[in-house]
Protein backbone atom coordinates (compact mmCIF):
# COMPACT_ATOMS: atom_id res chain seq x y z
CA UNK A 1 -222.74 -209.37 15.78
CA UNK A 2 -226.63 -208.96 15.14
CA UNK A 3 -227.72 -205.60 13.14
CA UNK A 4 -230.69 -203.90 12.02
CA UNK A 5 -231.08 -202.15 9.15
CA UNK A 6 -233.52 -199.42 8.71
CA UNK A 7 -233.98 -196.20 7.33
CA UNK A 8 -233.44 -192.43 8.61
CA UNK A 9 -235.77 -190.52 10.42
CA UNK A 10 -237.48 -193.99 11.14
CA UNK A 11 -241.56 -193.78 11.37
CA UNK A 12 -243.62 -195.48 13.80
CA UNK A 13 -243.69 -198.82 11.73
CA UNK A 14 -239.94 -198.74 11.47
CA UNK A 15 -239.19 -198.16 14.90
CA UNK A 16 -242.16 -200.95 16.03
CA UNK A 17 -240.12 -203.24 13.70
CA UNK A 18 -237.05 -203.15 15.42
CA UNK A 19 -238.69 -202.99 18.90
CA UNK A 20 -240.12 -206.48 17.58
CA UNK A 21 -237.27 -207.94 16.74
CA UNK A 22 -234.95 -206.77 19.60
CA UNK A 23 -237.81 -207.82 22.35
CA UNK A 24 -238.96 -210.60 21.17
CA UNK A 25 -236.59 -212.55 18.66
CA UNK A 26 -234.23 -214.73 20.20
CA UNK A 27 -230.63 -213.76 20.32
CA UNK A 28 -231.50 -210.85 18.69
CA UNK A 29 -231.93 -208.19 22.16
CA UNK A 30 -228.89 -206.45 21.97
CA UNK A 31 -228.92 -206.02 18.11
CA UNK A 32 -227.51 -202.57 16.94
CA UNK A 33 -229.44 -200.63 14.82
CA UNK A 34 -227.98 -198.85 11.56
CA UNK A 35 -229.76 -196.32 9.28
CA UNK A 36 -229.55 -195.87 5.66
CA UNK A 37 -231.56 -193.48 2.81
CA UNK A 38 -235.23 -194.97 2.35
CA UNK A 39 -235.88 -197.89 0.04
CA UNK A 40 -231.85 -198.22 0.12
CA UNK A 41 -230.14 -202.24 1.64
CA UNK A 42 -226.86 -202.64 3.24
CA UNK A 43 -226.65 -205.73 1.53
CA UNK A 44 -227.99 -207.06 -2.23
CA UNK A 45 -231.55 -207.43 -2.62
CA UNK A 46 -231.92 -211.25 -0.89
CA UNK A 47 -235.77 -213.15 0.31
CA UNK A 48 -233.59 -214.28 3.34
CA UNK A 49 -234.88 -212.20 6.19
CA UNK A 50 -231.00 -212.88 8.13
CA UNK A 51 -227.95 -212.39 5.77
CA UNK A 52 -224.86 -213.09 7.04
CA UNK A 53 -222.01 -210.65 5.77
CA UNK A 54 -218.18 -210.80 7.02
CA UNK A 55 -219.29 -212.75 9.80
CA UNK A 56 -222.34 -210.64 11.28
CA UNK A 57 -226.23 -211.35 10.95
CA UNK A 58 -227.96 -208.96 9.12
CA UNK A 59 -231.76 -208.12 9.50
CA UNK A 60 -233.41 -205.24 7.13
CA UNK A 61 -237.11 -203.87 7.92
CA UNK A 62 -239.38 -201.37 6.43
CA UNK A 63 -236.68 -200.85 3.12
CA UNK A 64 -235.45 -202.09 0.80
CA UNK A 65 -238.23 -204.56 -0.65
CA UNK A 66 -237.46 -207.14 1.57
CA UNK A 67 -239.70 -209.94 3.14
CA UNK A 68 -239.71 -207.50 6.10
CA UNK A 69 -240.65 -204.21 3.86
CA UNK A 70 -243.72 -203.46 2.38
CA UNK A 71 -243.35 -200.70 -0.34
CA UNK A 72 -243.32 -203.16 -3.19
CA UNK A 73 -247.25 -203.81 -2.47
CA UNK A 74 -250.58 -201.50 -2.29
CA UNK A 75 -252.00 -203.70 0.24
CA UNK A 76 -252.80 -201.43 3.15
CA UNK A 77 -253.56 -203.83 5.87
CA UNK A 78 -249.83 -205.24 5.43
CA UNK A 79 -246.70 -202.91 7.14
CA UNK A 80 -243.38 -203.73 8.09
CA UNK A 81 -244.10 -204.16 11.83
CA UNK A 82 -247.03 -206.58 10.44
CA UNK A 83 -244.60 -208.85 8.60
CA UNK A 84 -242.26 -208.69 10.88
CA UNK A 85 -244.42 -209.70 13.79
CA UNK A 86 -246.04 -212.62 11.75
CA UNK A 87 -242.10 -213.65 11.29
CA UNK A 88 -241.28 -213.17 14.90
CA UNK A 89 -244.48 -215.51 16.22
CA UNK A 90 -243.34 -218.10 13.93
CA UNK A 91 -239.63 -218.28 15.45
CA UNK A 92 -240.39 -218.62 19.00
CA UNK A 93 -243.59 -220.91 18.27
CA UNK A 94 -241.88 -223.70 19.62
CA UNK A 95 -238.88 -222.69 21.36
CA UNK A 96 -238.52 -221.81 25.94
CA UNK A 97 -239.64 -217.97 24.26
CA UNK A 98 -242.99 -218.72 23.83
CA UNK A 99 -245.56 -215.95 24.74
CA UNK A 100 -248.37 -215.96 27.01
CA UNK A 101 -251.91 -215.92 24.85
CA UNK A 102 -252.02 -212.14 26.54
CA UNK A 103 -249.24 -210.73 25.78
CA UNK A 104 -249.36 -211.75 22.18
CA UNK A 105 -253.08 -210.62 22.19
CA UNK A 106 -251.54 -206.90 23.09
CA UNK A 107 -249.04 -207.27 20.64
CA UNK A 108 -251.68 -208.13 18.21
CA UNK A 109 -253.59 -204.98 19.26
CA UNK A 110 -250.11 -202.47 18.43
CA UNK A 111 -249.29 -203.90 15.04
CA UNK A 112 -252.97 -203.42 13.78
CA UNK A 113 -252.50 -199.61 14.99
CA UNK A 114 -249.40 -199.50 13.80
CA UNK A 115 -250.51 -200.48 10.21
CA UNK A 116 -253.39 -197.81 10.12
CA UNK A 117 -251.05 -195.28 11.35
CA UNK A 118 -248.41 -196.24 8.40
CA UNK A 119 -251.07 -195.93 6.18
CA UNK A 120 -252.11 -192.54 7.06
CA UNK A 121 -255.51 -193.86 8.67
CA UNK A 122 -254.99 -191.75 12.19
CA UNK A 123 -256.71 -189.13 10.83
CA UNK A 124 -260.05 -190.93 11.17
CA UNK A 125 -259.31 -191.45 14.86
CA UNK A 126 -261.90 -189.59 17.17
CA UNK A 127 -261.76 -185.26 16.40
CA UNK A 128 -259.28 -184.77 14.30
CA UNK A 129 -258.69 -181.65 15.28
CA UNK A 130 -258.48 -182.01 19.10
CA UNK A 131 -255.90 -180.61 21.13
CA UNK A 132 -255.39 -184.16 22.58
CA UNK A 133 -254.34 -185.76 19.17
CA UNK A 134 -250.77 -183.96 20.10
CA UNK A 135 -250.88 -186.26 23.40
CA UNK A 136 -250.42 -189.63 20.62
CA UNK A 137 -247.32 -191.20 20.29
CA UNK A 138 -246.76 -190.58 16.50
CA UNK A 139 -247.19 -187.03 17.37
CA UNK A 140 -244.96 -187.20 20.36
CA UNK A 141 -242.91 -188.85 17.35
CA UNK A 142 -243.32 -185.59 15.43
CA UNK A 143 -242.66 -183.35 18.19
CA UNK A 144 -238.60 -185.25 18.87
CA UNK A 145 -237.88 -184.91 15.23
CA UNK A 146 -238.54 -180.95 15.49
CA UNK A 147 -236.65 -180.67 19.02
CA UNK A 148 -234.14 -182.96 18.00
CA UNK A 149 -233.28 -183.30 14.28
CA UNK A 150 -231.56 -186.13 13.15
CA UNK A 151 -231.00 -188.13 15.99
CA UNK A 152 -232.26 -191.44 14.57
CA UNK A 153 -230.83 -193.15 17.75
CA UNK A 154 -233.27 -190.97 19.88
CA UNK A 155 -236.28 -191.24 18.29
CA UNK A 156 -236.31 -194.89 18.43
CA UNK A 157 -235.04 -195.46 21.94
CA UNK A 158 -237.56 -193.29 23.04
CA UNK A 159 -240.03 -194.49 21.00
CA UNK A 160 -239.40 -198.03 22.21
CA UNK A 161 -239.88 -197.36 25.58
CA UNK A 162 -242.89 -196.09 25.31
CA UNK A 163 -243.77 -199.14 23.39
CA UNK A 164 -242.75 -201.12 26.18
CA UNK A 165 -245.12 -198.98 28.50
CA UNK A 166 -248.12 -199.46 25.71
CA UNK A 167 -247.74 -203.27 25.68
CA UNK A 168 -247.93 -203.26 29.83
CA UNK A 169 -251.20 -200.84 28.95
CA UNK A 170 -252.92 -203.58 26.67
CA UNK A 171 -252.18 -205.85 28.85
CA UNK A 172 -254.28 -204.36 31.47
CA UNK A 173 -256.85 -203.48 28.99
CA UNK A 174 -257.67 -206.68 27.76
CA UNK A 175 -257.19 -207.87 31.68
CA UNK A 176 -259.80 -204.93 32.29
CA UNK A 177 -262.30 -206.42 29.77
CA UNK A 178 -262.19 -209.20 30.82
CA UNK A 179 -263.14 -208.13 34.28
CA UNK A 180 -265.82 -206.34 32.61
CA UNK A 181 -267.57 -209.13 31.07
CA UNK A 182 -266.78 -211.54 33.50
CA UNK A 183 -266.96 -209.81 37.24
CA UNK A 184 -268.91 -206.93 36.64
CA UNK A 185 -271.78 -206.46 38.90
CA UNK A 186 -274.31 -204.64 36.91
CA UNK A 187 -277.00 -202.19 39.19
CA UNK A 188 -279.25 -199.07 38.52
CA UNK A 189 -278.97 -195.59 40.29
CA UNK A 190 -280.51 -192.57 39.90
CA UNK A 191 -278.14 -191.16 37.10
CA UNK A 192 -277.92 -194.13 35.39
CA UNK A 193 -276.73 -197.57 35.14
CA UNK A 194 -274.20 -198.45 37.44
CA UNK A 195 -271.17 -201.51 37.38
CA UNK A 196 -269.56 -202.85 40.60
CA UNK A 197 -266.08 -205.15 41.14
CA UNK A 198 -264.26 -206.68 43.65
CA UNK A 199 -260.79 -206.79 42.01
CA UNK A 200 -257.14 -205.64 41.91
CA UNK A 201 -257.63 -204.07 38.59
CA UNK A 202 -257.97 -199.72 39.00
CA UNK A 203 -258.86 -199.54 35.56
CA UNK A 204 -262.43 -201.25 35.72
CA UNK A 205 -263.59 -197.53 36.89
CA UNK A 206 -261.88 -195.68 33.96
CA UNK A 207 -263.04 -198.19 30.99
CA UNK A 208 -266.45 -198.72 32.65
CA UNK A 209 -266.82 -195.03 32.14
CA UNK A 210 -266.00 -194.34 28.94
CA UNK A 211 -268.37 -197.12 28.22
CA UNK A 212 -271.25 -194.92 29.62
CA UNK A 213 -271.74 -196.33 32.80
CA UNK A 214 -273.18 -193.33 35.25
CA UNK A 215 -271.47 -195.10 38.54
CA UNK A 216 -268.83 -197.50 38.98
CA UNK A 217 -268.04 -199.10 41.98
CA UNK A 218 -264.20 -201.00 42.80
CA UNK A 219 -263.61 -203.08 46.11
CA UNK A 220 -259.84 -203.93 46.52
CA UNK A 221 -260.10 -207.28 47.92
CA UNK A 222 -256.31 -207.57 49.74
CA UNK A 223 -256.78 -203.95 51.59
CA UNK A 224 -260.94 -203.57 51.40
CA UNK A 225 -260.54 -200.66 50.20
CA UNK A 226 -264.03 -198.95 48.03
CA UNK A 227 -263.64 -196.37 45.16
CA UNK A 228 -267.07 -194.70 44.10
CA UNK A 229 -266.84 -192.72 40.76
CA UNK A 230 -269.67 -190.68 39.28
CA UNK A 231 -269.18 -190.06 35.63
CA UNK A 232 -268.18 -186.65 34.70
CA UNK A 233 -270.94 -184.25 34.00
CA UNK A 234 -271.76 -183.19 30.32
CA UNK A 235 -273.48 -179.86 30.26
CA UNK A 236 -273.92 -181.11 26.39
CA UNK A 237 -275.59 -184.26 26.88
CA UNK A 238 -279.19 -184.05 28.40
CA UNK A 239 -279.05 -188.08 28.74
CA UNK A 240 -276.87 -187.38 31.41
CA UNK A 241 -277.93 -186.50 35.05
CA UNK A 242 -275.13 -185.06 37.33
CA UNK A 243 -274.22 -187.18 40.11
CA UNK A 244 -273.80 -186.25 43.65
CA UNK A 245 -272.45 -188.63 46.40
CA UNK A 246 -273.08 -186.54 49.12
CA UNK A 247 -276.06 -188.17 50.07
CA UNK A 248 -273.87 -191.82 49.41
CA UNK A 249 -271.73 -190.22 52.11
CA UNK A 250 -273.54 -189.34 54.78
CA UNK A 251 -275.17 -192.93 54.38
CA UNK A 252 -272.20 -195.05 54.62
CA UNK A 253 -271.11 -192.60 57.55
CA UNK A 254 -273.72 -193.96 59.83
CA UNK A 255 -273.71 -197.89 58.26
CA UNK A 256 -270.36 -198.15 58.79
CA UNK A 257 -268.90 -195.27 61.23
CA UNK A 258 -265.64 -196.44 61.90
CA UNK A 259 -264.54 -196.42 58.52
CA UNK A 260 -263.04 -193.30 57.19
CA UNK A 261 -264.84 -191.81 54.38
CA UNK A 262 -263.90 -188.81 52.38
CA UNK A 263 -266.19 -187.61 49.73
CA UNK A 264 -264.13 -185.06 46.85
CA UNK A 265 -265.03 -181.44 46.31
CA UNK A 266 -266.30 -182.36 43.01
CA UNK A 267 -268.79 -184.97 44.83
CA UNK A 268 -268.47 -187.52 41.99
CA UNK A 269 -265.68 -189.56 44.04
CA UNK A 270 -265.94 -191.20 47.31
CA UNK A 271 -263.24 -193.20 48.64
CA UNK A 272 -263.31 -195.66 51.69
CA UNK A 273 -259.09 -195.74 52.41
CA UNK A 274 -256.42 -195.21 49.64
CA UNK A 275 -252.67 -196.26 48.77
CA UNK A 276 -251.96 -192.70 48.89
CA UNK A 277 -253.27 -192.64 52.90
CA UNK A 278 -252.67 -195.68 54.43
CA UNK A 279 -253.72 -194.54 57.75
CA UNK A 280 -257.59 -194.70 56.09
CA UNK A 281 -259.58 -197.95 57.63
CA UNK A 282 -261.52 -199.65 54.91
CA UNK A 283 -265.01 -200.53 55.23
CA UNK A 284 -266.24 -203.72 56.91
CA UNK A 285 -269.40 -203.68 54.42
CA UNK A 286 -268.98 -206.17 51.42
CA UNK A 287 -269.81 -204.96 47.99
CA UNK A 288 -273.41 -206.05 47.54
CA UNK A 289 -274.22 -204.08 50.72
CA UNK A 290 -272.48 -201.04 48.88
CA UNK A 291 -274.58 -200.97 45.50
CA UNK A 292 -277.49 -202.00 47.88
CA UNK A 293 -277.12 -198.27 49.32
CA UNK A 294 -276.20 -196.51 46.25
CA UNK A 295 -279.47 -198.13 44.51
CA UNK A 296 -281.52 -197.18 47.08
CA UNK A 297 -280.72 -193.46 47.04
């Protein structure tokens, strides 16, 4: 028998600790968890991070002092999940376990949240006092320890499934920068600077936006599918012109008639076919003829 020990009403670097460990140390994925009284050990005070007691393995995080704790030091770029991650990449190093350089990239990317947010350092994320800071996980945290008091158990099943969906997230996101950097095809338009990809990847458009760029352009290369996407207009930023595809519209209408082309009431999205409408025939143009046109407007 494998257990974790933790404490009660476990935290964000608690629960990351055992999702860790369960997920990614050998042997170790159907673990139970126990909880005990902060800075309390089921077992004496050992620098072993495994104990074996009466026959079961033993692992304590984020209490008790242990090599997999952190309360016995003021450094604040250290956490549980921290240590326990550097212990974890060490273990299956060498063994059939080994990670992919990406996955342990987006790994790297939760623990270093995960260590701000244990030291209190979420507050200096974005508006602090933005409606959308209740959309975070260690508010969503928050909000299951109000609905659903002590239910240890909950909180970090819950909490480690959306871990699971965060990792998968990263993943994409450093995928998506990569695409970026590598792929983009960079253009000017009449509201501003524009980025264009032929790729798999749906989250070019969103990350390209929020890094200012007026128009981005995606070509699905398995369906040929096109997704145009102004940038959302700012009524607060003068910088920034408010795009209109209608004209984009009408123009790849008479290019490219047979294609089916359906321009949003908002006019900042046209699409050329869709997974949600198969029955939409994707453009024949290829996707320097499409920022040719949308330059040219």
């Amino acid at each position: 028998m494998r257990i974790i020990v933790t404490h009660t009403s476990p935290d964000m670097d608690a629960i990351t600790s055992v999702w860790l460990l369960m997920r990614y140390l050998p042997g170790w994925n159907e673990a139970q968890i126990e909880y005990i009284p902060a800075g309390e050990r089921k077992l004496p005070h050992s620098e072993d991070i495994i104990q074996i007691h009466n026959g079961a393995s033993y692992i304590h995080v984020d209490t008790g002092l242990g090599p997999l704790d952190h309360h016995q030091t003021s450094d604040q770029n250290v956490c549980a999940a921290s240590r326990t991650w550097d212990y974890v990449k060490k273990q299956i190093e060498n063994t059939s376990s080994k990670l992919t350089d990406e996955k342990i990239a987006a790994i790297n990317r939760i623990v270093s949240l995960v260590v701000q947010i244990d030291h209190f350092k979420e507050i200096f994320w974005g508006d602090a006092f933005a409606d959308y800071q209740e959309f975070t996980i260690v508010s969503i945290l928050e909000g299951l320890k109000i609905q659903f008091p002590n239910n240890d158990k909950k909180y970090s099943e819950f909490i480690m499934e959306c871990l699971d969906a965060i990792l998968h997230q990263f993943e994409n996101r450093i995928w998506t920068e990569n695409e970026i950097k590598n792929k983009g095809i960079h253009f000017k338009t009449r509201w501003g600077k524009g980025l264009a990809f032929e790729t798999i990847n749906d989250n070019v458009i969103k990350l390209s936006q929020r890094l200012g760029y007026a128009l981005v352009v995606r070509k699905d290369p398995r369906k040929g599918y096109i997704r145009i996407k102004g940038r959302p207009f700012e009524a607060t930023n003068k910088n920034v012109q408010n795009v209109d595809l209608t004209l984009a519209y009408e123009q790849f209408k008479k290019i490219d008639p047979k294609a089916t082309w359906f321009l949003h009431a908002g006019k900042k999205m046209l699409l050329n076919g869709t997974a949600k409408n198969p029955s939409m025939v994707p453009t024949s143009l290829k996707i320097e003829e499409i920022v040719s046109v949308l330059e040219k407007l």
